[in-house]
Protein backbone atom coordinates (compact mmCIF):
# COMPACT_ATOMS: atom_id res chain seq x y z
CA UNK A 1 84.16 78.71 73.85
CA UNK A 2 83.08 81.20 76.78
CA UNK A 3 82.64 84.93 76.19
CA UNK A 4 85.65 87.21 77.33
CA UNK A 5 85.12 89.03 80.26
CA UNK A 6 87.60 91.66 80.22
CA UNK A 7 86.42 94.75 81.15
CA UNK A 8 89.47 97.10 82.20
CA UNK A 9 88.08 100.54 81.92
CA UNK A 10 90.92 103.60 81.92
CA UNK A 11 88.87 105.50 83.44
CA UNK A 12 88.43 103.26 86.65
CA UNK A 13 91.74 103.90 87.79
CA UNK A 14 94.00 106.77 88.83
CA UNK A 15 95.59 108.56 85.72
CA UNK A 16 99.12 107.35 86.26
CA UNK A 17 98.23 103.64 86.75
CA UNK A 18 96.36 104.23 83.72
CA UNK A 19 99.04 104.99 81.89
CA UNK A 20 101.47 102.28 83.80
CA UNK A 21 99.01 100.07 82.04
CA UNK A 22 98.74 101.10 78.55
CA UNK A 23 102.54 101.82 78.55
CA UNK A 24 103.20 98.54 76.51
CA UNK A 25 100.95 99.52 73.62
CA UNK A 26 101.57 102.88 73.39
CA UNK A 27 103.53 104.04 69.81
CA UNK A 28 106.87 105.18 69.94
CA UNK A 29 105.46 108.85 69.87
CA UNK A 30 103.42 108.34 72.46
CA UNK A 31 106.02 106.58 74.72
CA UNK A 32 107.82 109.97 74.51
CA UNK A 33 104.79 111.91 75.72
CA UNK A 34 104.60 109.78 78.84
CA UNK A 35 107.97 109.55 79.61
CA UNK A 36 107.65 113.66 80.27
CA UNK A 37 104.34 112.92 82.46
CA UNK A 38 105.78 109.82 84.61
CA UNK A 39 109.41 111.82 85.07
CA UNK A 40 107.85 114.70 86.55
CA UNK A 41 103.74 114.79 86.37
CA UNK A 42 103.92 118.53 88.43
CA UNK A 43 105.97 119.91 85.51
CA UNK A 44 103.66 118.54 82.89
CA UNK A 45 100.60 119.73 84.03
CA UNK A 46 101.88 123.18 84.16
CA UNK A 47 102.86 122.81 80.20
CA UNK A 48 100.89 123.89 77.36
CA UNK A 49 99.71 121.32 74.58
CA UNK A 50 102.68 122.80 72.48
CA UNK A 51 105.29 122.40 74.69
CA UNK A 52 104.62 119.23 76.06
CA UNK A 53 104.60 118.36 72.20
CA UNK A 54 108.03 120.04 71.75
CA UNK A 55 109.43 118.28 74.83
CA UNK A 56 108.16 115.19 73.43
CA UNK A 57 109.44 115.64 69.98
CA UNK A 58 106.36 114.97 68.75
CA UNK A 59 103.24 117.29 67.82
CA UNK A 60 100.07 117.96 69.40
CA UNK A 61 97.91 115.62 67.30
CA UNK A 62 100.54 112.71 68.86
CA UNK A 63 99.87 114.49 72.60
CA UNK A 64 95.38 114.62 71.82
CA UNK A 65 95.83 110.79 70.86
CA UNK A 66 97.70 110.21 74.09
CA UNK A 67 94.91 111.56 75.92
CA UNK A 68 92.07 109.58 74.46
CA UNK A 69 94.50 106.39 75.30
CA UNK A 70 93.99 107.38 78.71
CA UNK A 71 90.61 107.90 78.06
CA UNK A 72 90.19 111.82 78.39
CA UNK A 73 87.79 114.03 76.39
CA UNK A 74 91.19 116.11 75.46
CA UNK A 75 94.20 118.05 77.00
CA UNK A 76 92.69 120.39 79.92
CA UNK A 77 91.28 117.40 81.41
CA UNK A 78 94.94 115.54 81.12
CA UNK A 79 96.38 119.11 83.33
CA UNK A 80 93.83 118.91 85.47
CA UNK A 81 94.44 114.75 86.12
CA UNK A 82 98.14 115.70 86.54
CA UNK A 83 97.71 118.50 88.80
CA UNK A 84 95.51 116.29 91.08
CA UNK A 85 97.76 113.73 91.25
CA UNK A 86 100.85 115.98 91.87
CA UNK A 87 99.06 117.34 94.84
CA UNK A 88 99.23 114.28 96.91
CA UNK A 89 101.53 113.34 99.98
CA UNK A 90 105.13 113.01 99.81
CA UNK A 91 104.86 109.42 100.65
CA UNK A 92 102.48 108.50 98.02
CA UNK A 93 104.64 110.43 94.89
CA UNK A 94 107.32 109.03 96.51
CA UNK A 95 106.18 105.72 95.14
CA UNK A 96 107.05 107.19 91.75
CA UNK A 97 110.50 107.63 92.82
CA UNK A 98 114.00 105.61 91.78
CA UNK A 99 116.58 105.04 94.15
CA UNK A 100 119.49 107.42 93.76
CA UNK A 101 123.51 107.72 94.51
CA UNK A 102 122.51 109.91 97.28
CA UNK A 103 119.66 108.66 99.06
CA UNK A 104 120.13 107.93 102.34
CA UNK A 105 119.11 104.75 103.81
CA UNK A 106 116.35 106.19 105.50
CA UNK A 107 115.32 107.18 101.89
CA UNK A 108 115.83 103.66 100.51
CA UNK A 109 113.63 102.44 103.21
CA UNK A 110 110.91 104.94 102.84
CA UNK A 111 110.74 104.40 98.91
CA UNK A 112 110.62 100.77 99.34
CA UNK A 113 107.96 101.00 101.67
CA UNK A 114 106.20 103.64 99.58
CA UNK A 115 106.74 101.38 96.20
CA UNK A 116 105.36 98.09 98.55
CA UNK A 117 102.39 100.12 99.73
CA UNK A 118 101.31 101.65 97.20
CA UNK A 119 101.38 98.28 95.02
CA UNK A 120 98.40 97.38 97.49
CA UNK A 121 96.45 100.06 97.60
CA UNK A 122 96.29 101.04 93.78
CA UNK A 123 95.64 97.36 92.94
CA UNK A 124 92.78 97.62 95.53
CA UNK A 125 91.50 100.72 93.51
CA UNK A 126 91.68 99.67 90.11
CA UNK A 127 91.09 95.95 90.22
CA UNK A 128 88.04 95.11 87.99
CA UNK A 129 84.85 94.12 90.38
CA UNK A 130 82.84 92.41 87.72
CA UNK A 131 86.14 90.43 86.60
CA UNK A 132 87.03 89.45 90.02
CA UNK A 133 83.46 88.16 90.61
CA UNK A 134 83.67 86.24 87.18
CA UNK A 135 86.69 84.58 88.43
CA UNK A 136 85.14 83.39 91.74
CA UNK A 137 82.46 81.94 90.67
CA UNK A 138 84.53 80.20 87.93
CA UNK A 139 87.39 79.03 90.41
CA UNK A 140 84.45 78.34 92.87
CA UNK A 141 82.70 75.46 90.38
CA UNK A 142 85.82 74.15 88.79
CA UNK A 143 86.69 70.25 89.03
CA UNK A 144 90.23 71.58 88.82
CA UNK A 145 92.22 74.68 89.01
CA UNK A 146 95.65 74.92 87.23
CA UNK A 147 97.82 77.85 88.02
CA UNK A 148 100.40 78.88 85.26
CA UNK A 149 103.51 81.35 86.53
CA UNK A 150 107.21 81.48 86.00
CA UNK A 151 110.18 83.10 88.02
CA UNK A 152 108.66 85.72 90.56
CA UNK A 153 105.02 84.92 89.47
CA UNK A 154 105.93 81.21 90.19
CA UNK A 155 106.11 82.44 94.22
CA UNK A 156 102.61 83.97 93.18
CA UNK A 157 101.17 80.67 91.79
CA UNK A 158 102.53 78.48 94.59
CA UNK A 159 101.04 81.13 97.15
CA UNK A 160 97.93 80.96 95.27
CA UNK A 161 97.72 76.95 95.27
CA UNK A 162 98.15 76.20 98.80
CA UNK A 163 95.01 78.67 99.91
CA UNK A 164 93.02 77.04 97.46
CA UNK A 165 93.99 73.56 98.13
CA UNK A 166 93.88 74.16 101.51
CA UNK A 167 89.81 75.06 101.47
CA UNK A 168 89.51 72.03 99.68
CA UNK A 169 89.90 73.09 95.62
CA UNK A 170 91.89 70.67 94.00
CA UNK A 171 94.29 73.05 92.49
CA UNK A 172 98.24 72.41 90.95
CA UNK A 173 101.11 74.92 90.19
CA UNK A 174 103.25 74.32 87.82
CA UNK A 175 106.39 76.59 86.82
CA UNK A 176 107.97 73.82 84.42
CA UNK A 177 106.75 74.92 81.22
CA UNK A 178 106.46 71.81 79.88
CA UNK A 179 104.88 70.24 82.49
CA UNK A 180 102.67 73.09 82.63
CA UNK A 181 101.64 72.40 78.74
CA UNK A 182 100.92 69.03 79.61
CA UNK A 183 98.57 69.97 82.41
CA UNK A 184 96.86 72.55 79.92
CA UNK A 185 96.57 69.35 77.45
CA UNK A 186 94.87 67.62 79.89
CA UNK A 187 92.12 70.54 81.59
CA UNK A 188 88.13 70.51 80.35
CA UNK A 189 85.67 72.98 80.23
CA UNK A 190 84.88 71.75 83.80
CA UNK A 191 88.34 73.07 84.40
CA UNK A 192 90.31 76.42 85.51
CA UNK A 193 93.89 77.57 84.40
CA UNK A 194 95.17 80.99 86.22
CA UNK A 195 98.01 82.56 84.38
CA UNK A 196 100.10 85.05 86.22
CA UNK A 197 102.61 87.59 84.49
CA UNK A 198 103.86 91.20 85.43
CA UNK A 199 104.26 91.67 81.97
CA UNK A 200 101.81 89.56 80.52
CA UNK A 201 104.38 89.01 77.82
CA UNK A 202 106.14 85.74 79.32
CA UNK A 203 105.57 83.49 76.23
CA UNK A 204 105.39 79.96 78.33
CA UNK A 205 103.04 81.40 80.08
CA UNK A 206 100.73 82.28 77.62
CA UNK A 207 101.72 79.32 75.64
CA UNK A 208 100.18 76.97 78.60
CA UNK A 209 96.94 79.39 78.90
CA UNK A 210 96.31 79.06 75.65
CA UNK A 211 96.23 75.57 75.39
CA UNK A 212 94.28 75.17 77.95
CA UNK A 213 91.57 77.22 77.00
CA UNK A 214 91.46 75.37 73.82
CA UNK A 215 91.29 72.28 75.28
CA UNK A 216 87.74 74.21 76.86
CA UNK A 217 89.44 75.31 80.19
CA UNK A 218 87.68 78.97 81.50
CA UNK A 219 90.79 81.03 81.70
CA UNK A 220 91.67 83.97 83.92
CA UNK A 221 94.92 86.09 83.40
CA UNK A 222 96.46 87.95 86.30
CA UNK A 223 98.82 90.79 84.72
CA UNK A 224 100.16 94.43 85.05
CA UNK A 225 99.30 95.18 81.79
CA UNK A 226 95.35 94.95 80.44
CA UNK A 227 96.38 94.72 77.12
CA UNK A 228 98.94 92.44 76.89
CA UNK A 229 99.16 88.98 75.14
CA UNK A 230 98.38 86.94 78.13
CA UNK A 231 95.13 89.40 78.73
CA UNK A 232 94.38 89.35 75.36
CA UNK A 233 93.94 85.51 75.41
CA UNK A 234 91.99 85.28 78.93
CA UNK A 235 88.37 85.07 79.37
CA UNK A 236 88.96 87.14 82.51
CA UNK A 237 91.71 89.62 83.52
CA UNK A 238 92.51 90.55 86.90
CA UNK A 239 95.01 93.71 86.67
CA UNK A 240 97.55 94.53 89.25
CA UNK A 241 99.13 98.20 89.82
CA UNK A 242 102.46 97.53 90.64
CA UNK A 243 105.58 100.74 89.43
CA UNK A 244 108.84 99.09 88.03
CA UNK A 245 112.25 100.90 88.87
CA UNK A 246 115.51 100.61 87.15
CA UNK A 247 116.90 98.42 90.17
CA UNK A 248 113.72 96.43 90.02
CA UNK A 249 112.71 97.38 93.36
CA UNK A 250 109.26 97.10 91.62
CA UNK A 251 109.78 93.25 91.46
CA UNK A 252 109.20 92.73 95.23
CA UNK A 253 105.80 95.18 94.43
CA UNK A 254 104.85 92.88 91.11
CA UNK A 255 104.63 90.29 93.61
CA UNK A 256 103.29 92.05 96.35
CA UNK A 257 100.48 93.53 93.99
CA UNK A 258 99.85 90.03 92.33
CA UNK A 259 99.57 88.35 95.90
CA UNK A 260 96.81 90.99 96.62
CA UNK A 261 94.80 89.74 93.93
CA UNK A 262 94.76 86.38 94.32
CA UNK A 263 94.16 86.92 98.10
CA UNK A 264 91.05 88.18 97.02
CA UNK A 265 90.15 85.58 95.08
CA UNK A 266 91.21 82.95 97.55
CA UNK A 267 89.15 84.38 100.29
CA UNK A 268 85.69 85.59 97.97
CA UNK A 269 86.08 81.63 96.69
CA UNK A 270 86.24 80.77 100.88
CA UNK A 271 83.44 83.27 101.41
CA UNK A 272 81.01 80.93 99.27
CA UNK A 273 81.32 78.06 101.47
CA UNK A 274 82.26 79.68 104.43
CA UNK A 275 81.38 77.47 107.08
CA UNK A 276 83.38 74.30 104.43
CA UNK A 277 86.60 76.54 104.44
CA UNK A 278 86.55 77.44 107.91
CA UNK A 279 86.58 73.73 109.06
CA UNK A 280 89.02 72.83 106.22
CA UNK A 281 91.77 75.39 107.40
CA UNK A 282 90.73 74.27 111.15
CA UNK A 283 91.63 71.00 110.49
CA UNK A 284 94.38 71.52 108.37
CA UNK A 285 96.00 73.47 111.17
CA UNK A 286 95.80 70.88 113.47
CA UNK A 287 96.71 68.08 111.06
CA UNK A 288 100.44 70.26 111.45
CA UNK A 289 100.18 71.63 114.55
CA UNK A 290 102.36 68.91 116.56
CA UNK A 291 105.63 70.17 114.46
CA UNK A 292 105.64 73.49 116.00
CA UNK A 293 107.90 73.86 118.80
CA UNK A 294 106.14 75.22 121.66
């Protein structure tokens, strides 16, 4: 069995992805601490320890263990984080913000476009270089590639397997789970499975990866959330940044943030053949180009 490569380090990426992150494993204490710091991250950072413990209902032991989750030496440096962060555009900690009964639709549009964008450009930031290499060079020898994703991370796989396929990797996506179990039955350690989950907590999902890496497969996990179950069993993780909202506006930014990543994959795979994937997509493009109307 390969050696895990998952090195997602806190402190790699902007406090409040951070803590998007590590939301998931957080206690139920803790949860209550950073629902005062995502609501309003300006108010927080203006709060003493104590009363961000007694807004919390919690106590400032609960609020210091928060901080080392996030991978701070203790509070000041959690104000100071805040106060950074609250100091940026409009547009940018606009992202942050939920559609409301009286937004106008020039603030629906400006939110999704701030929730889309943002998707990209934190995922950019935080997205693990070492892991991404890893990946590449895995998907880059493999015999086969096998992509794993269900629902909205199905669109992600599917995306995923026609750039690779099309550059010449045999690659399949499968969003049946039980086909996708028999396609993990059937991988080898010459072999790639790709898992993709916002949550990294869609069981068939892991279910498949799992098998597959038992079965000697190198797996990679593509996920929101470092330290979820589908990370957890990866050899590689590739993290997204993408903010979830109550009307799931986030989903179209999951997507957006997971299509990043694999974009990156697809074209540093490309990039190690280049003058290969160049002629493949050349001659792909012609091989369709008679069924466009001109």
């Amino acid at each position: 069995m390969s050696t895990p490569i998952q090195s997602f380090d806190v402190a790699d990426a902007p406090l409040l992805v951070r803590l998007r992150g590590i939301l998931p494993s957080l206690t139920p204490a803790e949860e209550r601490v950073a629902a005062q710091v995502l609501a309003d991250a300006r108010r927080a950072s203006d709060l003493t320890i104590t009363e961000l413990a007694q807004a919390a209902k919690t106590s400032e032991t609960t609020v210091l263990r928060f901080c080392k989750r996030l991978g701070l030496k203790g509070y000041p440096q959690l104000r100071l984080a805040l106060a950074a962060e609250s100091a940026m555009p409009r547009e940018q900690r606009m992202a942050g913000s939920d559609i409301s009964a009286s937004d106008t639709i020039d603030d629906i549009i400006a939110k999704v476009a701030s929730v889309d964008s943002s998707a990209v450009e934190e995922t950019a930031q935080q997205l693990d270089r070492d892991s991404l290499t890893a990946a590449v060079d895995a998907v880059a020898k493999a015999t086969r590639v096998d992509v794993y994703g269900i629902g909205a991370s199905a669109t992600v796989g599917a995306d995923l397997q026609q750039k690779l396929h099309r550059i010449g990797v045999v690659s399949f996506a499968w969003n049946d789970p039980h086909i996708a179990l028999t396609s993990a039955t059937l991988l080898s350690k010459q072999d790639v499975a790709i898992g993709i989950s916002h949550s990294g907590s869609t069981s068939e999902t892991i279910e498949s990866l799992a098998v597959a890496r038992r079965h000697g497969a190198r797996t990679i996990a593509v996920t929101n959330f470092p330290l979820s179950p589908l990370a957890k069993g990866a050899d590689i993780v590739l993290t997204t940044a993408a903010r979830e909202t109550s009307l799931r506006s986030g989903a179209t930014a999951s997507r957006i943030a997971a299509l990043t990543v694999v974009d990156c994959l697809y074209i540093a795979v490309a990039q190690r053949d280049l003058r290969r994937a160049r002629k493949a997509v050349a001659d792909s493009r012609k091989a369709v180009e008679g069924h466009h109307i001109a």
